[in-house]
N, C-alpha and C. Protein backbone atom coordinates (compact mmCIF):
# COMPACT_ATOMS: atom_id res chain seq x y z
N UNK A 1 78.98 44.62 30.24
CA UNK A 1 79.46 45.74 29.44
C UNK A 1 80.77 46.27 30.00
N UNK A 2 81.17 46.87 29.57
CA UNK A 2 82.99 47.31 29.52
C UNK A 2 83.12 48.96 29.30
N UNK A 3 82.48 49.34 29.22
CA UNK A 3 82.25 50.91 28.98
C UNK A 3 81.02 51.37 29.75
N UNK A 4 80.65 52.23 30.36
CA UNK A 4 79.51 53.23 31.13
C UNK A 4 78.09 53.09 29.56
N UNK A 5 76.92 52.57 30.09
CA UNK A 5 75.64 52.41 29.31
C UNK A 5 75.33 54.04 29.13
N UNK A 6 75.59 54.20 27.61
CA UNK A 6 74.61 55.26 27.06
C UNK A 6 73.05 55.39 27.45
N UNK A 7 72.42 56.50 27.88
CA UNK A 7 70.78 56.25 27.97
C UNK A 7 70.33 57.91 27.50
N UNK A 8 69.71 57.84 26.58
CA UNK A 8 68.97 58.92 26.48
C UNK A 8 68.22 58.83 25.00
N UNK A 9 67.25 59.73 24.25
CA UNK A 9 65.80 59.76 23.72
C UNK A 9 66.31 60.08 22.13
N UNK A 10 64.94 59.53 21.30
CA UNK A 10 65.32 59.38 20.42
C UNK A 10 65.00 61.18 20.20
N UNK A 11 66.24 61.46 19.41
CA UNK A 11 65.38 62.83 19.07
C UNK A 11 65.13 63.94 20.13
N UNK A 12 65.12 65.20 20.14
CA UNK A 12 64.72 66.24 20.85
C UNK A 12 63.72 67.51 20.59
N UNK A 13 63.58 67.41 19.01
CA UNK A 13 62.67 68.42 18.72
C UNK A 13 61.31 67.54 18.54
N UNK A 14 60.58 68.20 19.35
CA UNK A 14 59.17 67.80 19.50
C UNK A 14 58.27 68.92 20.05
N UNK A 15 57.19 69.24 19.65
CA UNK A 15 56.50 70.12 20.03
C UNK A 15 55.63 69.81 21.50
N UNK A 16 55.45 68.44 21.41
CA UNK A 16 54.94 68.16 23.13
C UNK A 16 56.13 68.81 23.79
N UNK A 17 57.14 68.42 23.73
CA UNK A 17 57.91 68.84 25.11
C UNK A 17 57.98 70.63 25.72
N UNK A 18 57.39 71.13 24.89
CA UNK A 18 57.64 73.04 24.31
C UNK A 18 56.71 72.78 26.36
N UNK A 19 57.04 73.39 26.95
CA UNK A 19 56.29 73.59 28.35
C UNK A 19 56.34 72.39 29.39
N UNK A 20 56.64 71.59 28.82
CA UNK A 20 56.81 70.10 29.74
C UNK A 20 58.43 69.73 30.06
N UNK A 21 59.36 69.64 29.20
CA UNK A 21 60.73 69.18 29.41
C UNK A 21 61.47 70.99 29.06
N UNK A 22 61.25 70.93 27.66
CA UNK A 22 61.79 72.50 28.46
C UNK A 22 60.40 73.49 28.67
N UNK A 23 61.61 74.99 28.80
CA UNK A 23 60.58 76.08 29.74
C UNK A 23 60.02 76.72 28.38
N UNK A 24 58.39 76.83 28.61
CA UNK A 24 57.65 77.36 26.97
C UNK A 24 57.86 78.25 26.04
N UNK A 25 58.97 79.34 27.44
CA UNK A 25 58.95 80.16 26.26
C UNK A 25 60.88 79.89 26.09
N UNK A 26 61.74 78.78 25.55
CA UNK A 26 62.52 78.36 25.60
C UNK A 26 63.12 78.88 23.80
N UNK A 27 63.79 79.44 23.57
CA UNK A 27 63.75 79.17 21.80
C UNK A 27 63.95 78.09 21.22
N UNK A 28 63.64 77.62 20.23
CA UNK A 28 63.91 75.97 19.82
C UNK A 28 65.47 75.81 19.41
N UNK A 29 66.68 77.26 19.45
CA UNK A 29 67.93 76.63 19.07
C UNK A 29 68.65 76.16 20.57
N UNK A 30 68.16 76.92 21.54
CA UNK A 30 68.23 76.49 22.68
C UNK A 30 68.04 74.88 23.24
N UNK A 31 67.31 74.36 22.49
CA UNK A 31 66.47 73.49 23.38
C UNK A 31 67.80 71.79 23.53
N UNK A 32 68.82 71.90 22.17
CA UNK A 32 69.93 70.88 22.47
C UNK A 32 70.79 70.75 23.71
N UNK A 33 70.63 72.28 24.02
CA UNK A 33 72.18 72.63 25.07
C UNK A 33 71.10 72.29 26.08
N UNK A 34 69.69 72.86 26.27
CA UNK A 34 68.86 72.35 27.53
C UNK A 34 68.83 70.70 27.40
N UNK A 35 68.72 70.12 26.79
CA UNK A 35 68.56 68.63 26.96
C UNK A 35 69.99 68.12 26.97
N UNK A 36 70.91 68.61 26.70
CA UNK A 36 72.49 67.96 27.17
C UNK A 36 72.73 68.48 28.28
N UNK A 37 72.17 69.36 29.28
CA UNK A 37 72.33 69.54 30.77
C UNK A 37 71.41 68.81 31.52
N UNK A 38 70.67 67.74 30.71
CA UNK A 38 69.67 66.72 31.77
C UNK A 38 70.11 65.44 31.17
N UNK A 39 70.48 64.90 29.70
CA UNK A 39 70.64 63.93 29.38
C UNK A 39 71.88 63.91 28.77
N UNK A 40 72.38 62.78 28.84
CA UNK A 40 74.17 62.78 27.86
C UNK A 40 74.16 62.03 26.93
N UNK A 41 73.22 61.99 26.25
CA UNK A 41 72.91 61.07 24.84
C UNK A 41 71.55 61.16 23.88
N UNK A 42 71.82 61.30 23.06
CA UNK A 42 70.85 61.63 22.10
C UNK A 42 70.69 60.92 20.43
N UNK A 43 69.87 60.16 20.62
CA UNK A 43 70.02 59.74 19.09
C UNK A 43 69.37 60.40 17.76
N UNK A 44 70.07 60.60 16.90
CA UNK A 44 69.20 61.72 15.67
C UNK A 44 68.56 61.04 15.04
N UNK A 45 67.35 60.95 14.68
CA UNK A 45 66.53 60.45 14.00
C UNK A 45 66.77 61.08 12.59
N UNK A 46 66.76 60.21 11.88
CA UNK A 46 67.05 60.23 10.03
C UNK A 46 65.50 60.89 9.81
N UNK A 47 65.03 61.97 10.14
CA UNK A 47 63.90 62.99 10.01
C UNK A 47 63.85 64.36 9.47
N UNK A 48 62.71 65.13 8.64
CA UNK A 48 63.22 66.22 8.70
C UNK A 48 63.67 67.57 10.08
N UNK A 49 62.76 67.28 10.97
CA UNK A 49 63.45 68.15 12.12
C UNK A 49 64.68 67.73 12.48
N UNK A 50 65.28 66.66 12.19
CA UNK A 50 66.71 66.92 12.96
C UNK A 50 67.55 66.32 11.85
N UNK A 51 67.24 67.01 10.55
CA UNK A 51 68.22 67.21 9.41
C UNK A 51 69.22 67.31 9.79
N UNK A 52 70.50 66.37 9.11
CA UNK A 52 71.70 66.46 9.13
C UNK A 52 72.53 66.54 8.02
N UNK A 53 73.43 67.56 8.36
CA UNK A 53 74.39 67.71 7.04
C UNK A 53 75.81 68.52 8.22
N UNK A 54 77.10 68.63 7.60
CA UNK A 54 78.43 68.88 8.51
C UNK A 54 77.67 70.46 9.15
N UNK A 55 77.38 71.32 8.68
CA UNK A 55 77.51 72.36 9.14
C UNK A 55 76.36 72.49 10.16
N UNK A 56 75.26 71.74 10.03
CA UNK A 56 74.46 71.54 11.54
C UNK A 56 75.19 70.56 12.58
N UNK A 57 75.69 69.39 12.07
CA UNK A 57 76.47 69.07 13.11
C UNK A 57 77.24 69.66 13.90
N UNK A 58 78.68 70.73 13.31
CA UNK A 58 79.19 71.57 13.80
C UNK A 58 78.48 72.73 15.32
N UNK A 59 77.00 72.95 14.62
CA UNK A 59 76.51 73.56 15.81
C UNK A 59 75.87 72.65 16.70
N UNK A 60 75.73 71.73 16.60
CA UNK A 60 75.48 70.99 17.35
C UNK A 60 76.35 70.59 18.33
N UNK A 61 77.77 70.42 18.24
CA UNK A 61 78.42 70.21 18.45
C UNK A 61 78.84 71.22 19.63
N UNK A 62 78.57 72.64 18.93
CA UNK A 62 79.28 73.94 19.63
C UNK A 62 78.20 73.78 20.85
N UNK A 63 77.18 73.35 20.64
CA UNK A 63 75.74 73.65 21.63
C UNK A 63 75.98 72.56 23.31
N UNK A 64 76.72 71.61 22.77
CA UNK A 64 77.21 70.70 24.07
C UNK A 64 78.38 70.98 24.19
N UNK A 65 78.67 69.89 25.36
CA UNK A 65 80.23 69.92 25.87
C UNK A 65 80.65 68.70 25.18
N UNK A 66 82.29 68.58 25.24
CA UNK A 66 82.86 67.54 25.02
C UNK A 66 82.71 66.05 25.26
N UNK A 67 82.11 65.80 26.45
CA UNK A 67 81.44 64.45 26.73
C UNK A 67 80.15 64.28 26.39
N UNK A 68 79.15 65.07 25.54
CA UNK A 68 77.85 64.63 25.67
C UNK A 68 78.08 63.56 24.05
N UNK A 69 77.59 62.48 23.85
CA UNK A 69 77.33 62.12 22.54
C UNK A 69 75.95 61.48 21.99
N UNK A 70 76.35 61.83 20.77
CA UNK A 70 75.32 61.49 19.38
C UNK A 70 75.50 60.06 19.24
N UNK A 71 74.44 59.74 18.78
CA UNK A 71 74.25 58.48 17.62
C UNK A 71 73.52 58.82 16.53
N UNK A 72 73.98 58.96 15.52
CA UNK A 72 73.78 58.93 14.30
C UNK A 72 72.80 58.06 13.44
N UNK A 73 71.53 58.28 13.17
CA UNK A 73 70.45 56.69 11.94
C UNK A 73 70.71 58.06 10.84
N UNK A 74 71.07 56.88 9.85
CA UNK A 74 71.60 57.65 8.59
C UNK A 74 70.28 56.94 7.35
N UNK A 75 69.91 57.72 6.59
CA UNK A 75 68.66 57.98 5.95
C UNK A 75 69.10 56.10 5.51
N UNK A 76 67.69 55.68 4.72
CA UNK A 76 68.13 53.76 4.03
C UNK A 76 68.28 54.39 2.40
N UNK A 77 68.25 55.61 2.13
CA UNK A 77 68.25 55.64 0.71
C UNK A 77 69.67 56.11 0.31
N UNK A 78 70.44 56.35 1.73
CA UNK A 78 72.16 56.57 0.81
C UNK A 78 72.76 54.79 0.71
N UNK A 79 72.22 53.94 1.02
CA UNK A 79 71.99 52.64 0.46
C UNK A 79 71.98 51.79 -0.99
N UNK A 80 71.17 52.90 -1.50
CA UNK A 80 70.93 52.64 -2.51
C UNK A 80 72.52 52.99 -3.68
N UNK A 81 72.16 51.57 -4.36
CA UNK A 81 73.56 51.45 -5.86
C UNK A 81 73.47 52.90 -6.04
N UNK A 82 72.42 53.81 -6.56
CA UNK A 82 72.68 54.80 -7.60
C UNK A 82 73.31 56.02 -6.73
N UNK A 83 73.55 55.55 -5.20
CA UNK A 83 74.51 56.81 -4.28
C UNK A 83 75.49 56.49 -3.95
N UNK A 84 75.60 55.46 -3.94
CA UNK A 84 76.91 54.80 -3.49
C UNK A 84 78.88 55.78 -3.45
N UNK A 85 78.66 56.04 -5.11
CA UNK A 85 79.91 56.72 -5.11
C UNK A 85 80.04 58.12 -4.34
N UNK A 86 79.03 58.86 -4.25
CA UNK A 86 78.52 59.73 -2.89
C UNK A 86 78.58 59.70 -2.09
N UNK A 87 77.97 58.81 -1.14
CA UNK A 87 78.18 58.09 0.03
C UNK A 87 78.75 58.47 0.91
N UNK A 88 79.91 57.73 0.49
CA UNK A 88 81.22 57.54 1.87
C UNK A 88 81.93 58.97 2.00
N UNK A 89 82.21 59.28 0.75
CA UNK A 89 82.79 60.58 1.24
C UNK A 89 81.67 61.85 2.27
N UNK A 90 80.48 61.64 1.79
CA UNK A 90 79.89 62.58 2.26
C UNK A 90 79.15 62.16 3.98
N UNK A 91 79.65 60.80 3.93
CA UNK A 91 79.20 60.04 5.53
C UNK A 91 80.53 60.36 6.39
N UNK A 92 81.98 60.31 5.39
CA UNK A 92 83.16 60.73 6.29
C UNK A 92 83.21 62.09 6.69
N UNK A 93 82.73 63.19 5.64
CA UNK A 93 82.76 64.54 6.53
C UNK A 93 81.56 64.78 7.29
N UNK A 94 80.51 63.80 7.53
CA UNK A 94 79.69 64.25 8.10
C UNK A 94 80.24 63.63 9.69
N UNK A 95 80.83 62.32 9.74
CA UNK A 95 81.59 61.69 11.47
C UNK A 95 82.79 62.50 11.63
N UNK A 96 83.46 63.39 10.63
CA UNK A 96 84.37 64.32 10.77
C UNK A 96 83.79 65.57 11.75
N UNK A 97 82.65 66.00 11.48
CA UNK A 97 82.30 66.79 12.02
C UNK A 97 81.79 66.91 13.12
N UNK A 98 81.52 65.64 14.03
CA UNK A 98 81.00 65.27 14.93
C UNK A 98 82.36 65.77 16.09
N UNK A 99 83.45 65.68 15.73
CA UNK A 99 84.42 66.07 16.56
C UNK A 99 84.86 65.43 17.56
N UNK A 100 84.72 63.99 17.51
CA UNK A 100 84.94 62.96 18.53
C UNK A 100 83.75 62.92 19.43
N UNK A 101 82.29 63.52 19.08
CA UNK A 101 81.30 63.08 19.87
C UNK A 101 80.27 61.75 19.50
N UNK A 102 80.51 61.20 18.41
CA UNK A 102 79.60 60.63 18.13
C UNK A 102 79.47 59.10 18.14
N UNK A 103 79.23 58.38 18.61
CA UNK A 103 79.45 57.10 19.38
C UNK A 103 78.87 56.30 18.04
N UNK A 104 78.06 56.08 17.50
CA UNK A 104 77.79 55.01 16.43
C UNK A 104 76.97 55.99 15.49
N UNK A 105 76.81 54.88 14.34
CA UNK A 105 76.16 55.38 13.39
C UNK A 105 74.99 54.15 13.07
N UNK A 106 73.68 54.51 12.74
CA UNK A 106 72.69 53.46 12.56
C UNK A 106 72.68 53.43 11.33
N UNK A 107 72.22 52.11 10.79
CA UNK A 107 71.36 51.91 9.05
C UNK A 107 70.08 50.83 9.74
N UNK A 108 69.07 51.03 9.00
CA UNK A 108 68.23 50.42 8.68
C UNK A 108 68.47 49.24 7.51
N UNK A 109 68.29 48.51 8.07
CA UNK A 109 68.74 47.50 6.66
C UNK A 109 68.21 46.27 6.17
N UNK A 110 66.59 45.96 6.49
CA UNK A 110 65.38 45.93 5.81
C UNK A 110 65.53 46.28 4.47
N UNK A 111 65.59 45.52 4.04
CA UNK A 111 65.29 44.73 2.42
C UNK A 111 67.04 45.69 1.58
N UNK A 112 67.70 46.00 2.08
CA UNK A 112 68.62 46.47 1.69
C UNK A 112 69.28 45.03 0.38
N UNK A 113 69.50 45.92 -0.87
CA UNK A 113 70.48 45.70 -2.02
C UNK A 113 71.50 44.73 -1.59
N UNK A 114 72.20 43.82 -2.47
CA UNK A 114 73.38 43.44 -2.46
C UNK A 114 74.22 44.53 -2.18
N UNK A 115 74.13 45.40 -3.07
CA UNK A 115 75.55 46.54 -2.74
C UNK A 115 75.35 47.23 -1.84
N UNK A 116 74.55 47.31 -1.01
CA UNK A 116 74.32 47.92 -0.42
C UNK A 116 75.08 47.47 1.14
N UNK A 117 74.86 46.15 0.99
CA UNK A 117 75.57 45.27 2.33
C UNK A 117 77.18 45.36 1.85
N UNK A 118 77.92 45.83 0.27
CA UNK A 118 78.79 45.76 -0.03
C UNK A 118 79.61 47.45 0.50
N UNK A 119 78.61 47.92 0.68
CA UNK A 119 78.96 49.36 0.82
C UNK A 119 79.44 49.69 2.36
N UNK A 120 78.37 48.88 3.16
CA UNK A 120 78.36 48.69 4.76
C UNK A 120 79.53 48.38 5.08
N UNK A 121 80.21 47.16 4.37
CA UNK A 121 81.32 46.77 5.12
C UNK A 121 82.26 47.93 4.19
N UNK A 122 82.59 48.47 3.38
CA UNK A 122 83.47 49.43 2.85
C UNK A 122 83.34 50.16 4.11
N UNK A 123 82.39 50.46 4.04
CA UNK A 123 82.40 51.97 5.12
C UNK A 123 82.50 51.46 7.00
N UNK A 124 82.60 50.09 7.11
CA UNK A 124 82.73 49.73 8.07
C UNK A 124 84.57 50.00 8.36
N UNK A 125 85.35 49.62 7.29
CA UNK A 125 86.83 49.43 6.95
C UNK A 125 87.00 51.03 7.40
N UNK A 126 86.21 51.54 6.75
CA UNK A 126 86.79 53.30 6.45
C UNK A 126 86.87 53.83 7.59
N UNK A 127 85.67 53.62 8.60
CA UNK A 127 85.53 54.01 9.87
C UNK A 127 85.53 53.11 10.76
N UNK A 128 86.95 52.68 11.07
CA UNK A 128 87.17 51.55 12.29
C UNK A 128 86.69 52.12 13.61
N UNK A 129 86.84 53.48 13.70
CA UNK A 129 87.00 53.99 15.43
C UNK A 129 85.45 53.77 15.82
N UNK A 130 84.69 54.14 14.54
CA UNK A 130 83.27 54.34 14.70
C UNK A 130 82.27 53.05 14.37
N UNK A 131 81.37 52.39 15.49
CA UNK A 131 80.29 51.39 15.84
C UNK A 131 79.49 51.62 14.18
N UNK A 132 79.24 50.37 13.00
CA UNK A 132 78.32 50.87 12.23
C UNK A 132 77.66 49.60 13.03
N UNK A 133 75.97 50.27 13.39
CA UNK A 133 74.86 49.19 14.03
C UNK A 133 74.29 49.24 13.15
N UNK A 134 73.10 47.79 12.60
CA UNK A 134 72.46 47.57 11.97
C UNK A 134 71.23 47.07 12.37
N UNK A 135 69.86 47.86 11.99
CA UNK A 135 68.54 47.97 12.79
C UNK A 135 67.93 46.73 11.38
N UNK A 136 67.00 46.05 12.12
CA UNK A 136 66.31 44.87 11.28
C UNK A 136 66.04 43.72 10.84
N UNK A 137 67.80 43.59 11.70
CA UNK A 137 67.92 42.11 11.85
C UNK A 137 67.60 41.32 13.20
N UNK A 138 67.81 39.63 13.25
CA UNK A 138 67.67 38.71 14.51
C UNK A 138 69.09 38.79 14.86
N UNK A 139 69.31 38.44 16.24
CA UNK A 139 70.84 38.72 16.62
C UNK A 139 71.87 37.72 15.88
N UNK A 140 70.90 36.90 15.94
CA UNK A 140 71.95 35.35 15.07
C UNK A 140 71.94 36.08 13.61
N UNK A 141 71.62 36.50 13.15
CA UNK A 141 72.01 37.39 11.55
C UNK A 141 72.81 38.62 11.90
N UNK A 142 73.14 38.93 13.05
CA UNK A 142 74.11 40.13 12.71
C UNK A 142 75.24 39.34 12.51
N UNK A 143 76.22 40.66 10.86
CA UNK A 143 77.47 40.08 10.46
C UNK A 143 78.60 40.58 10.76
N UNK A 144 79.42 39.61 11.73
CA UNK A 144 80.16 40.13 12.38
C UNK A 144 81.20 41.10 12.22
N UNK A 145 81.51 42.40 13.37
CA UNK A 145 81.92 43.33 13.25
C UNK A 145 81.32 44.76 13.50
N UNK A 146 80.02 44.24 13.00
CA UNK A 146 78.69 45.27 13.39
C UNK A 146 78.11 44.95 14.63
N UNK A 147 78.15 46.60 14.92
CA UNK A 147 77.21 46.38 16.12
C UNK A 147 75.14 46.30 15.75
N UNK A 148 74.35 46.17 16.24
CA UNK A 148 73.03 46.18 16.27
C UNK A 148 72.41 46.86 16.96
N UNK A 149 70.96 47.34 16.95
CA UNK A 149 69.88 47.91 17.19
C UNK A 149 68.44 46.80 17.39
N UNK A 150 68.26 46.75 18.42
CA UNK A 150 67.00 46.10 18.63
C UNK A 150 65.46 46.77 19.64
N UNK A 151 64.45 46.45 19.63
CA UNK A 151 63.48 46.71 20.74
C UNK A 151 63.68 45.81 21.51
N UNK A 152 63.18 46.61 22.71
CA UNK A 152 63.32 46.12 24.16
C UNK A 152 62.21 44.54 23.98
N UNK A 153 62.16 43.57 24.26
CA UNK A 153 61.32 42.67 24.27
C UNK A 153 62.40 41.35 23.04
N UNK A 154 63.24 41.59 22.13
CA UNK A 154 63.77 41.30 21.35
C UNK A 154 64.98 40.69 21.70
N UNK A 155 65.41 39.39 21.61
CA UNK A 155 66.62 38.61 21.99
C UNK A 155 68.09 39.55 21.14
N UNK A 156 68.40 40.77 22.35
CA UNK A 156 70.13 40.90 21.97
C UNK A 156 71.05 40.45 22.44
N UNK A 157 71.14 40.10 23.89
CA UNK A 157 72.03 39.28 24.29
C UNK A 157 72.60 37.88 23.95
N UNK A 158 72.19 37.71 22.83
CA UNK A 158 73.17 36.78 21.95
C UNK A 158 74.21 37.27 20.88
N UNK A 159 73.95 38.38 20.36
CA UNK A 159 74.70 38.99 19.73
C UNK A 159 75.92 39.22 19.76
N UNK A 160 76.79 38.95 18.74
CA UNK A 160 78.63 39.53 19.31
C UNK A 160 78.39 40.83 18.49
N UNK A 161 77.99 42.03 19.15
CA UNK A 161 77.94 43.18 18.64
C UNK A 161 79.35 44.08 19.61
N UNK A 162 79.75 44.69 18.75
CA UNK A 162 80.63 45.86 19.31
C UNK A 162 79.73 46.96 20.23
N UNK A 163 78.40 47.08 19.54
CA UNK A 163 77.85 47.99 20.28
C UNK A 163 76.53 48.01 19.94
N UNK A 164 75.74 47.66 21.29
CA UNK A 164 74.24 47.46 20.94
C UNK A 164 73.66 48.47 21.82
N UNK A 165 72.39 48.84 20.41
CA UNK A 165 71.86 49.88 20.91
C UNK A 165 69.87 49.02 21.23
N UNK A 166 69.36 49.27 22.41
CA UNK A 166 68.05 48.63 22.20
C UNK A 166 67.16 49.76 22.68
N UNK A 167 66.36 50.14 21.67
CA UNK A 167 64.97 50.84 21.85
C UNK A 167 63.99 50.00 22.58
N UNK A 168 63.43 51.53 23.75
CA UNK A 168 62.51 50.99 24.89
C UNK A 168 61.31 52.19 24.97
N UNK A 169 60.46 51.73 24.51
CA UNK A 169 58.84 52.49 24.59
C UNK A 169 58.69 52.87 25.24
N UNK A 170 58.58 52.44 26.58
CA UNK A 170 58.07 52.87 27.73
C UNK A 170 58.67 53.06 29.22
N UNK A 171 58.08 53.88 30.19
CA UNK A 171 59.24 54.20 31.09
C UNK A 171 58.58 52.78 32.54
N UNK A 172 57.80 51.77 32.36
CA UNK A 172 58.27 51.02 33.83
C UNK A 172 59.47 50.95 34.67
N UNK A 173 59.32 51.32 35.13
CA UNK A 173 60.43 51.39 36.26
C UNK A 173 61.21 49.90 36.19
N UNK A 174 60.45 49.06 36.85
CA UNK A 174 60.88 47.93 36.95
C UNK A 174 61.34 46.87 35.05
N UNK A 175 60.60 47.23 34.24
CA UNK A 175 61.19 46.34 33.01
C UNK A 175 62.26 47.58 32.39
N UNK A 176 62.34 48.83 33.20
CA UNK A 176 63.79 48.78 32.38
C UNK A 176 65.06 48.86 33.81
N UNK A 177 64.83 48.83 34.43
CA UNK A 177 65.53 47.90 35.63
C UNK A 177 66.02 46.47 35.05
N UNK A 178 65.17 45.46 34.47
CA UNK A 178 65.48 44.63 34.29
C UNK A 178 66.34 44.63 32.90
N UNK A 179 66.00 45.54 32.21
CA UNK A 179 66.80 45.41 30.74
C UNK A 179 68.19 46.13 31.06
N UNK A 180 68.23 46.87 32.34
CA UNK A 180 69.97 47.46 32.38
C UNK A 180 70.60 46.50 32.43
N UNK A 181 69.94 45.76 33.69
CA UNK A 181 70.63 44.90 34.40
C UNK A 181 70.45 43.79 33.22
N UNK A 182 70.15 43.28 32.20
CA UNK A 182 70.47 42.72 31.08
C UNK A 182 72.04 42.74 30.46
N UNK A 183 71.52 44.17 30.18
CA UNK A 183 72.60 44.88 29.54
C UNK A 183 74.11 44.48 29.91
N UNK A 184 73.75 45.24 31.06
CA UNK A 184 75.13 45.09 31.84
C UNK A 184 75.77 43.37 31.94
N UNK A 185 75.07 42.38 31.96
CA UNK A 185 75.03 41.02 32.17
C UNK A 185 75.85 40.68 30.53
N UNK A 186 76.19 41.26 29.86
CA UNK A 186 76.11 40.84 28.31
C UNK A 186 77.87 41.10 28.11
N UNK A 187 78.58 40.32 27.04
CA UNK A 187 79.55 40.73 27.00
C UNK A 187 79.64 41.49 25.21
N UNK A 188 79.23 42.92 25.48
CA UNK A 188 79.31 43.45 24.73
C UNK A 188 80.47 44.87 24.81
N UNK A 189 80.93 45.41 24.09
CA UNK A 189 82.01 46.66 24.74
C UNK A 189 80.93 47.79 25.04
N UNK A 190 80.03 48.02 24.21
CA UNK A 190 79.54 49.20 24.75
C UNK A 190 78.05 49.45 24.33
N UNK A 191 77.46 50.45 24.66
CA UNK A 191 75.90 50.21 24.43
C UNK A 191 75.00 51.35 24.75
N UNK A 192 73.43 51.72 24.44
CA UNK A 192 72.91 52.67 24.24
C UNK A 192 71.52 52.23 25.10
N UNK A 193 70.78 52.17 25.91
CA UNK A 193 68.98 52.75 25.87
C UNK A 193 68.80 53.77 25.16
N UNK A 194 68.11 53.31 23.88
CA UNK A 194 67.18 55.06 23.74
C UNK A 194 65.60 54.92 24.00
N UNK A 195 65.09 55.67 24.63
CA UNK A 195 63.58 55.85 24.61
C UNK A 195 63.09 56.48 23.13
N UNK A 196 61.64 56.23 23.34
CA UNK A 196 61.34 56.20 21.90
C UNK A 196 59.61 56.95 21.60
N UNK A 197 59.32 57.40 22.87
CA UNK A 197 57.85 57.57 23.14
C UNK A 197 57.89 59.20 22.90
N UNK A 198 57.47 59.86 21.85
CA UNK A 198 57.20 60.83 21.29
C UNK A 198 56.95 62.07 22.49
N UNK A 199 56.40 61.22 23.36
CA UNK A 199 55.87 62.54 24.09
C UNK A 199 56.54 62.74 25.45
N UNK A 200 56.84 61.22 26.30
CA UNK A 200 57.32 61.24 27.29
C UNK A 200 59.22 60.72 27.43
N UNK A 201 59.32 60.36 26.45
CA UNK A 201 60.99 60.07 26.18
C UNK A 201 61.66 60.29 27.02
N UNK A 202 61.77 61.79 27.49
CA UNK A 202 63.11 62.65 28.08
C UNK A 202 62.80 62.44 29.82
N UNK A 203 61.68 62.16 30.15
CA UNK A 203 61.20 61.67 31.80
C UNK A 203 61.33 60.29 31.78
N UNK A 204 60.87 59.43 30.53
CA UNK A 204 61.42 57.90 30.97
C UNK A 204 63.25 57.70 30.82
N UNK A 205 63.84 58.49 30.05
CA UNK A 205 65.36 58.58 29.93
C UNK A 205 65.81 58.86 31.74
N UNK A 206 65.41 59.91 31.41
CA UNK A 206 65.69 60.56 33.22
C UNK A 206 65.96 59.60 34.47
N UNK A 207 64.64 58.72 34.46
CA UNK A 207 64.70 58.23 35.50
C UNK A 207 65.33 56.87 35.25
N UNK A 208 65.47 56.59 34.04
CA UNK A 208 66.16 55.40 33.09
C UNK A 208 68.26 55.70 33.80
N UNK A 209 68.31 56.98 33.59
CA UNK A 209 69.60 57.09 34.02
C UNK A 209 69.49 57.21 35.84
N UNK A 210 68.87 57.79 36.46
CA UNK A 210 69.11 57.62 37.80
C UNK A 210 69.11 55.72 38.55
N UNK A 211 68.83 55.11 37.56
CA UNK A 211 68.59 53.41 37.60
C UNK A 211 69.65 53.01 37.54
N UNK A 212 70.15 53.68 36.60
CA UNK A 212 71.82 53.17 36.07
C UNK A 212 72.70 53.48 37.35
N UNK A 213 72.83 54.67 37.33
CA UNK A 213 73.65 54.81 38.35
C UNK A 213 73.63 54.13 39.63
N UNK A 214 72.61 53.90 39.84
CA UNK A 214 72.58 53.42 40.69
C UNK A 214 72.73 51.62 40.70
N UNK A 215 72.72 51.06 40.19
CA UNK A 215 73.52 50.05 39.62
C UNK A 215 74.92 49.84 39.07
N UNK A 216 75.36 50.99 38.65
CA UNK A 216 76.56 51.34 38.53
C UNK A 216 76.87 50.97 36.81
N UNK A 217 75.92 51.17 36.41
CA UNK A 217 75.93 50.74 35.18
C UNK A 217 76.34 52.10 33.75
């Protein structure tokens, strides 16, 4: 890798963490700026708790510092032909608003439309600065230009991705030791761990980044 490995959890609003990652009686608008003073990456889950539209981004935005960043999974139904002319404009003010924090953007793209793969690369053109990854495919099917999304256990290091992101369940010490040091082994420009375990995420991230560093990864 060629750039410093992104690592941190899918998501932050969760009601397990209310007494465990943060402090219980924490308010929940609080709880972004507390998890960007332990982790520097966060991926938004296309969910209703961490609804996105420009003007939550914006506070989102205000809630970190300048170096913490987002990754973006953008819903599979702005995909669809009948949104299309919608779309892009409303996907450009939404990476507008990110303010130079937001490192990629995900699609799901499982059983996705013809136009829909026609739309991807439009909006790939539109937003050069910005990684579009694509979750669903084998690495030998990603089309080049795109970066990808895979689970940990899943052949990415074949991939010519701009930027691969691989989801990891669980916190072993040692198999994600071995997947940095993957990582890092790969000639990709840049790249993400996100944890993915509902309850313990933000402690397997944690110690996921003290690994890194210490590898220098």
């Amino acid at each position: 890798m060629r750039r410093p490995l992104r690592i941190g959890a899918r998501g932050w609003r969760y009601k397990t963490w209310e007494g465990t990652f943060y402090d219980a009686d924490l308010p929940p608008e609080w709880q972004l700026s507390w998890y960007a003073n332990h982790l520097r990456t966060v991926l938004i889950p296309a969910d209703g708790p961490h609804r996105m539209d420009p003007d939550q981004v914006r506070s989102w935005v205000e809630d970190t510092d300048p170096e913490f960043r987002f990754i973006a999974e953008i819903d599979q139904a702005r995909l669809h032909p009948d949104n299309s002319a919608e779309t892009l404009p409303s996907l450009e003010a939404l990476v507008a608003a990110f303010d130079g924090q937001l490192d990629a953007l995900v699609f799901d793209v499982k059983d996705t439309p013809p136009a829909g793969w026609l739309f991807l690369e439009v909006l790939r053109s539109a937003l050069p600065d910005i990684p579009v990854c694509l979750e669903g495919l084998p690495a030998h099917e990603l089309p080049q230009g795109f970066g990808g999304c895979w689970c940990a256990g899943e052949d990415f290091s074949s991939a010519d991705s701009p930027y691969t992101i691989v989801y990891q369940s669980e916190g072993d010490l040692a198999a994600v030791r071995t997947l940095i040091e993957t990582m890092q082994e790969t000639s990709i420009e840049a790249g993400a761990i996100i944890f993915t375990d509902p309850d313990r995420a933000f402690d397997h991230a944690a110690k996921a980044r003290t690994i890194a560093d210490l590898l220098d990864a």
